[in-house]
C-alpha atoms as a PDB file:
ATOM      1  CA  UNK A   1      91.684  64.561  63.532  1.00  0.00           C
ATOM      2  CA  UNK A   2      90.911  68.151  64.993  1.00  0.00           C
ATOM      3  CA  UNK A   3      93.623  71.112  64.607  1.00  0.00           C
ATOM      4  CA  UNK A   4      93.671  73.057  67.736  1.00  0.00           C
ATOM      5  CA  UNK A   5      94.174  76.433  67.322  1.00  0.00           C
ATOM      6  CA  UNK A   6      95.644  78.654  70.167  1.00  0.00           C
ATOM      7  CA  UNK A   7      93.718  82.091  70.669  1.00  0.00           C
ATOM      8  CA  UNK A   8      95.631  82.926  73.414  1.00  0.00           C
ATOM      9  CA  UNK A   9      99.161  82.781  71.673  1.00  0.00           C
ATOM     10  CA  UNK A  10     100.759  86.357  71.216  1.00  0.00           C
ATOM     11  CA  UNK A  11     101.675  88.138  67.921  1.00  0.00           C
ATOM     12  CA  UNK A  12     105.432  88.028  67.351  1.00  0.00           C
ATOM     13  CA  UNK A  13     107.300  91.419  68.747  1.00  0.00           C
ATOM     14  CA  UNK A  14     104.045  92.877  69.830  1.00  0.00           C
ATOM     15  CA  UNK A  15     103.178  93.747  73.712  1.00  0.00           C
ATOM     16  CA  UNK A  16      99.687  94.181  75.052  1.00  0.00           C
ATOM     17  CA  UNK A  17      98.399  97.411  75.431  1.00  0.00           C
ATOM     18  CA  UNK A  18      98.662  98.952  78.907  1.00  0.00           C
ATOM     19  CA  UNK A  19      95.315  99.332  80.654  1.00  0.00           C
ATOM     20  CA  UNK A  20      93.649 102.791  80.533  1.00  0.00           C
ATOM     21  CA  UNK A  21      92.625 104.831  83.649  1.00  0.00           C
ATOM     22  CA  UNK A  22      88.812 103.919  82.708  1.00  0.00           C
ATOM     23  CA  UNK A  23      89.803 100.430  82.270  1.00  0.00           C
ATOM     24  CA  UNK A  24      91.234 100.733  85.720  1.00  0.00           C
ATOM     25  CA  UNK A  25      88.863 102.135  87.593  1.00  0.00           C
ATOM     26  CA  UNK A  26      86.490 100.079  86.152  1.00  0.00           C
ATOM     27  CA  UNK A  27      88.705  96.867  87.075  1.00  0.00           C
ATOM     28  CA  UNK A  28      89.188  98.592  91.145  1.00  0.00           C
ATOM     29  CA  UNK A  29      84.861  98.946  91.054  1.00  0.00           C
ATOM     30  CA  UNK A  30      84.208  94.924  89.698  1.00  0.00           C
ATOM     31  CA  UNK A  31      86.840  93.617  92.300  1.00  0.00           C
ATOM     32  CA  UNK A  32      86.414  96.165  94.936  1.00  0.00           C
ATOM     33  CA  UNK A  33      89.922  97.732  94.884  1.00  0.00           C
ATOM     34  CA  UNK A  34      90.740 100.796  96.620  1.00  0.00           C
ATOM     35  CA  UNK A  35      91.482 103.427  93.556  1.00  0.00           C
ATOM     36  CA  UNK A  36      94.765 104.098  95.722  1.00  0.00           C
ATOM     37  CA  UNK A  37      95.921 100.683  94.489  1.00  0.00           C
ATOM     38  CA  UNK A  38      95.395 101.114  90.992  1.00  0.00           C
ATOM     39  CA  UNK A  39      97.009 104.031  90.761  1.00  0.00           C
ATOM     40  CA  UNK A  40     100.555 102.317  92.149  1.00  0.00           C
ATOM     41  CA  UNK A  41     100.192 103.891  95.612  1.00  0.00           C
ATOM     42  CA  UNK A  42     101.450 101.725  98.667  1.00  0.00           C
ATOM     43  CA  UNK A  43      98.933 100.180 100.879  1.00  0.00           C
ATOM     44  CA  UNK A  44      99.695 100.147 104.800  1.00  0.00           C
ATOM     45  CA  UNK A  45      97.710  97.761 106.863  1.00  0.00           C
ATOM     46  CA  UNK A  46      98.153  98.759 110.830  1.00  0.00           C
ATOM     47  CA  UNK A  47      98.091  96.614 113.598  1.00  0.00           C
ATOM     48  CA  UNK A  48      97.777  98.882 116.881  1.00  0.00           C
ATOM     49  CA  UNK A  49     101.066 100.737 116.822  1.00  0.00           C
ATOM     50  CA  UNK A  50     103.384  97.439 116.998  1.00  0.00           C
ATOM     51  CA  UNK A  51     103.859  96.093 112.983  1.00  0.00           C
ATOM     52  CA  UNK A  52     102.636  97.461 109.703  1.00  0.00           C
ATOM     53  CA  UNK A  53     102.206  95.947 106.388  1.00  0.00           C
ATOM     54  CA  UNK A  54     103.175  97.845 103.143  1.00  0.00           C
ATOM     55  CA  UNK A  55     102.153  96.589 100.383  1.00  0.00           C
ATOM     56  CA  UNK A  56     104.399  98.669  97.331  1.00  0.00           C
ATOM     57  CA  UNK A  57     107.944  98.621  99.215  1.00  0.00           C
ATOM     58  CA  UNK A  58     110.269  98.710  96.288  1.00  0.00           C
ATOM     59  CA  UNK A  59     113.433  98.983  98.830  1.00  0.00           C
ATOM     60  CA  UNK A  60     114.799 100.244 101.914  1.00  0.00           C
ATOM     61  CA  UNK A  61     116.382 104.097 101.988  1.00  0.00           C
ATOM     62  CA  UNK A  62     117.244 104.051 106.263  1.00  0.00           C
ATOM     63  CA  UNK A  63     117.081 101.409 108.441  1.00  0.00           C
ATOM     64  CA  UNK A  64     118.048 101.583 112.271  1.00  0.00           C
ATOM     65  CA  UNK A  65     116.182 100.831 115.664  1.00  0.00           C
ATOM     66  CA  UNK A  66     114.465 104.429 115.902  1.00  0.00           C
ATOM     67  CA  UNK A  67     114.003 105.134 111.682  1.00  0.00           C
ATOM     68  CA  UNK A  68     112.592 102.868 108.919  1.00  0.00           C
ATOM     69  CA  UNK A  69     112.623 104.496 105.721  1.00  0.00           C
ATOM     70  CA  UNK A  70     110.858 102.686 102.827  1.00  0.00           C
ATOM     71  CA  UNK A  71     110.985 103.760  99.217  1.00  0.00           C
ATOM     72  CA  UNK A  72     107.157 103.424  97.520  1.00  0.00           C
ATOM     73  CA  UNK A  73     107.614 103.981  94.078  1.00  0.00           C
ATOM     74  CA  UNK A  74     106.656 107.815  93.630  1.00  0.00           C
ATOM     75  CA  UNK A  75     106.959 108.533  97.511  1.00  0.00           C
ATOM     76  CA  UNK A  76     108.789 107.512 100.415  1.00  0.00           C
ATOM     77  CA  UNK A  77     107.164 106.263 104.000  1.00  0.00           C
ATOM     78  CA  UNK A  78     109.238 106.692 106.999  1.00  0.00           C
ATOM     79  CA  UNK A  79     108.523 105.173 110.285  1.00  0.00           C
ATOM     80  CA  UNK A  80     109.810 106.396 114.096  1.00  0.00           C
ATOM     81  CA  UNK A  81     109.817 104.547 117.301  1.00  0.00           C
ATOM     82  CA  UNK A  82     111.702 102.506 119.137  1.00  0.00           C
ATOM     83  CA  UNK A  83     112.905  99.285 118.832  1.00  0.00           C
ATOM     84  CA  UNK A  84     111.806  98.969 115.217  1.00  0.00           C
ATOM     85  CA  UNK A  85     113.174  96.174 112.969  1.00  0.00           C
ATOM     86  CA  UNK A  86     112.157  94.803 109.640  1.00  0.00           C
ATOM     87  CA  UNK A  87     110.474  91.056 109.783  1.00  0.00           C
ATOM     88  CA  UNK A  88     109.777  90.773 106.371  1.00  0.00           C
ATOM     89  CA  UNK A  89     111.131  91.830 103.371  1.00  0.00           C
ATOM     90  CA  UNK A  90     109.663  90.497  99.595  1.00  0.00           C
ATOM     91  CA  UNK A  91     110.278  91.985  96.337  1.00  0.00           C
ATOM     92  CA  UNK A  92     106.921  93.964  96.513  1.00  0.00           C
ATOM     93  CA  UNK A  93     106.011  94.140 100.870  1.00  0.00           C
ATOM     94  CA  UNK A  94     107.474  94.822 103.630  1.00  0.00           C
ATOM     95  CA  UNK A  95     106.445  94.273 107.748  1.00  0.00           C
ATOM     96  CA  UNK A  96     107.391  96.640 110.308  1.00  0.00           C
ATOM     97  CA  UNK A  97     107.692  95.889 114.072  1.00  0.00           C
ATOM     98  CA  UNK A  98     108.568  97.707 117.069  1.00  0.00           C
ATOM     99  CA  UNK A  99     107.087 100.526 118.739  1.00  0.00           C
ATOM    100  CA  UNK A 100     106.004 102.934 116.417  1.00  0.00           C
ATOM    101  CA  UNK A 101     105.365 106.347 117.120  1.00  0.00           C
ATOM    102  CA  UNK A 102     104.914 108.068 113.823  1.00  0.00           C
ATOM    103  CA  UNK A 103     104.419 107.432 110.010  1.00  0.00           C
ATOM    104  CA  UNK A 104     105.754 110.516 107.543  1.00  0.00           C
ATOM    105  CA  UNK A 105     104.776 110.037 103.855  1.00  0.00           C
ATOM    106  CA  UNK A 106     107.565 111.909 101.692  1.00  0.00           C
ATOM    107  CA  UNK A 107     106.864 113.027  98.455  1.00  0.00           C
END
């Protein structure tokens, strides 16, 4: 009978290493990643000026009918318009809809 031997099984009390910016960039190039991804910066995917996707929400700072503000990690992205509302809302994304009239990134 055959012992099977786990390679994949971690070292007790250590953590893997975190990734280096080479490593990254080289990671971004093979799967064709923006570099503003794998640096932590939010994504926003626009569709016309009626609902955008950010990818990177890690909360809401404002919320009415006329302001969305979204917190991004290192910066903030606020949203104006009218009639604006939040239709989705995960742990990492958010979609806004409504009218929207501008987009502010705060830093």
């Amino acid at each position: 009978m055959k012992k099977r031997i786990n390679r994949n099984r971690r070292v007790a009390g250590r953590q893997p290493e975190p990734l280096s910016v080479d490593a990254k960039a080289k990671l971004g190039d093979v799967f064709d990643i923006p570099q503003s991804a794998m640096a932590g910066m939010p994504q926003i995917e626009l569709s016309g000026n009626r609902e955008a996707l950010v990818d990177g929400c890690q909360g809401v700072l404002e919320y009415d009918d006329t302001v969305i503000k979204l917190s991004t990690g290192k910066m903030s992205v606020m949203f104006t318009g009218r009639s604006l509302q939040i239709k989705v809302l995960t742990h990492n994304s958010a979609i806004v809809g409504g009218y929207i009239t501008g987009i502010e990134f705060i830093t």
